[in-house]
N, C-alpha and C. Protein backbone atom coordinates (compact mmCIF):
# COMPACT_ATOMS: atom_id res chain seq x y z
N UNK A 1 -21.85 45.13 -11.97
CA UNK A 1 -21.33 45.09 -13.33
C UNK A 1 -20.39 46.26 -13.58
N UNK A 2 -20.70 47.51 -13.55
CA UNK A 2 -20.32 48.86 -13.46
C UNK A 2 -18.52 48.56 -12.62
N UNK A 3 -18.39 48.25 -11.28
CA UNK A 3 -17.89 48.08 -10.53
C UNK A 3 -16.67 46.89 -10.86
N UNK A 4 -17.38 45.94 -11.74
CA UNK A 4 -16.42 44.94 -12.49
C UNK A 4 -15.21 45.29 -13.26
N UNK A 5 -15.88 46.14 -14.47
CA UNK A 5 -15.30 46.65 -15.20
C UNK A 5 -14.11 47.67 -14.92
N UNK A 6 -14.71 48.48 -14.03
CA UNK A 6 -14.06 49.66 -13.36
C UNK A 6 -12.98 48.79 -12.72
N UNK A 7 -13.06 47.98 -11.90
CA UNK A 7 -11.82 47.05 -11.47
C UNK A 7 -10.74 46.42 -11.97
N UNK A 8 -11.80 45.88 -13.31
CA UNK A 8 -10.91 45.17 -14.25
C UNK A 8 -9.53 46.60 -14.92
N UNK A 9 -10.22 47.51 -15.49
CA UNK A 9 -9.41 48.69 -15.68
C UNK A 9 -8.63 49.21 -15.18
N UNK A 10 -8.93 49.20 -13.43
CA UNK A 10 -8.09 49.80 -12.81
C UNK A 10 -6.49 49.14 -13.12
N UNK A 11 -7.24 47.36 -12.63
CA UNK A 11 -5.66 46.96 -12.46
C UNK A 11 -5.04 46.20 -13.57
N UNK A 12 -5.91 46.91 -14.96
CA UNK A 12 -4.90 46.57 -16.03
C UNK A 12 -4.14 47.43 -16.42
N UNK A 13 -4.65 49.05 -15.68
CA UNK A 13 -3.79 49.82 -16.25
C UNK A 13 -2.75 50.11 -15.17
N UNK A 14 -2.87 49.72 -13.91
CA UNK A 14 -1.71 49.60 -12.79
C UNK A 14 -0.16 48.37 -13.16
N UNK A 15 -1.37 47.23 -13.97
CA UNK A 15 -0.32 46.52 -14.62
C UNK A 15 0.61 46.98 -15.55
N UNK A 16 -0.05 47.47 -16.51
CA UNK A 16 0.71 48.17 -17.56
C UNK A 16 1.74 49.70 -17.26
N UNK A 17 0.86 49.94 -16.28
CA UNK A 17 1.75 51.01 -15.74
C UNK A 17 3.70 51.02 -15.28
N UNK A 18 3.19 49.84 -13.94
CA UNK A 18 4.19 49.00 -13.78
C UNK A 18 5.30 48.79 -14.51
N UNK A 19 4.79 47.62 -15.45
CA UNK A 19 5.49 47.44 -17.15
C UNK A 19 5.91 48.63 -17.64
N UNK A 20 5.49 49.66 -17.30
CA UNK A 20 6.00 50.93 -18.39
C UNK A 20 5.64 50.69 -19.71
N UNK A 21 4.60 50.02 -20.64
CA UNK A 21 4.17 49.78 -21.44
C UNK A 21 2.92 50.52 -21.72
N UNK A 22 2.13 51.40 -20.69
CA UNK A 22 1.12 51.87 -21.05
C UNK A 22 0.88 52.58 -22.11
N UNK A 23 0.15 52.38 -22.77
CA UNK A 23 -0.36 53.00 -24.26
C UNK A 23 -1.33 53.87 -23.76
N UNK A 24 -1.74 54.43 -25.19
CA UNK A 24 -2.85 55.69 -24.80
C UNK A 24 -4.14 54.89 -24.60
N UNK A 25 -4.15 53.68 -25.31
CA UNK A 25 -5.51 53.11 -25.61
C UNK A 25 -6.43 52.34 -23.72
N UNK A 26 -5.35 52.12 -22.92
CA UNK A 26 -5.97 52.06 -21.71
C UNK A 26 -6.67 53.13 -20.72
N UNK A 27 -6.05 53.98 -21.13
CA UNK A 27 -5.86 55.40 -20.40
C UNK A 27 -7.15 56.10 -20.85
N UNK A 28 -7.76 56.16 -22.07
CA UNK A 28 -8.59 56.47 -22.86
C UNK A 28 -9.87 55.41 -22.12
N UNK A 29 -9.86 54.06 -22.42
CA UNK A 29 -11.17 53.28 -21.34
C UNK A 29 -11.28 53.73 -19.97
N UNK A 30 -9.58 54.30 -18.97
CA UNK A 30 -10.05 54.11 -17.88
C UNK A 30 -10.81 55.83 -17.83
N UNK A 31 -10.46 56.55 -18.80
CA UNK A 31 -11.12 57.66 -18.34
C UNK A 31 -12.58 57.67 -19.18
N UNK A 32 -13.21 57.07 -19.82
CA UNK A 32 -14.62 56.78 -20.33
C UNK A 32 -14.85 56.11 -18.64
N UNK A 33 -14.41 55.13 -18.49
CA UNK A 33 -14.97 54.40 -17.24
C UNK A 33 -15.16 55.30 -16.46
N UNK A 34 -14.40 56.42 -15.78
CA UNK A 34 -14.79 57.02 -14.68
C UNK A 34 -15.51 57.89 -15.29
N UNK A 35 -16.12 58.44 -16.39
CA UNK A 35 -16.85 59.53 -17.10
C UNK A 35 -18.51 58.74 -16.70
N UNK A 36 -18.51 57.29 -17.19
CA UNK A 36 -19.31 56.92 -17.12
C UNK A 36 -19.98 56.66 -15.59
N UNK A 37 -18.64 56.20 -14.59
CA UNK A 37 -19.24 56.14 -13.12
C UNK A 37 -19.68 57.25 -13.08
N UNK A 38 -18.89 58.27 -12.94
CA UNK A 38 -19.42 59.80 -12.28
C UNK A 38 -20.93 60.31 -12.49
N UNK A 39 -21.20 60.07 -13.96
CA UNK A 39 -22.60 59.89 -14.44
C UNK A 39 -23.40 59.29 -14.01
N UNK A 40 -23.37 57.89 -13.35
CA UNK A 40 -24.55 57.40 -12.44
C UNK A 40 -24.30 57.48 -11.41
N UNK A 41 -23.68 58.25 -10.62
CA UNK A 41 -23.65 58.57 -9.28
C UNK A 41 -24.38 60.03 -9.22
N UNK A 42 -24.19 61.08 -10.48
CA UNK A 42 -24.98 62.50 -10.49
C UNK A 42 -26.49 61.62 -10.65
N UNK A 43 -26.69 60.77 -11.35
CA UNK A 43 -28.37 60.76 -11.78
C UNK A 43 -28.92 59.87 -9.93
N UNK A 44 -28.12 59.32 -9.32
CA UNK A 44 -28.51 58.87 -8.38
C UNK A 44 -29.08 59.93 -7.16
């Protein structure tokens, strides 16, 4: 699930990147997303 999401993010914000359209508002999930991986990899 974790791993889904994180994917899905990655390559929406590689898309948008691309596009040159990136907003702050992706950039902001993908870095909660990796806040949140990093966090269950310390409790592991």
């Amino acid at each position: 699930m974790l791993w889904t999401i994180i994917g899905i993010l990655l390559v929406a914000w590689l898309i948008l990147f691309l596009f040159k359209v990136a907003g702050g508002l992706i950039h902001i999930l993908l870095v909660i997303a990796l806040v949140v991986f990093i966090a269950k990899m310390i409790r592991k």
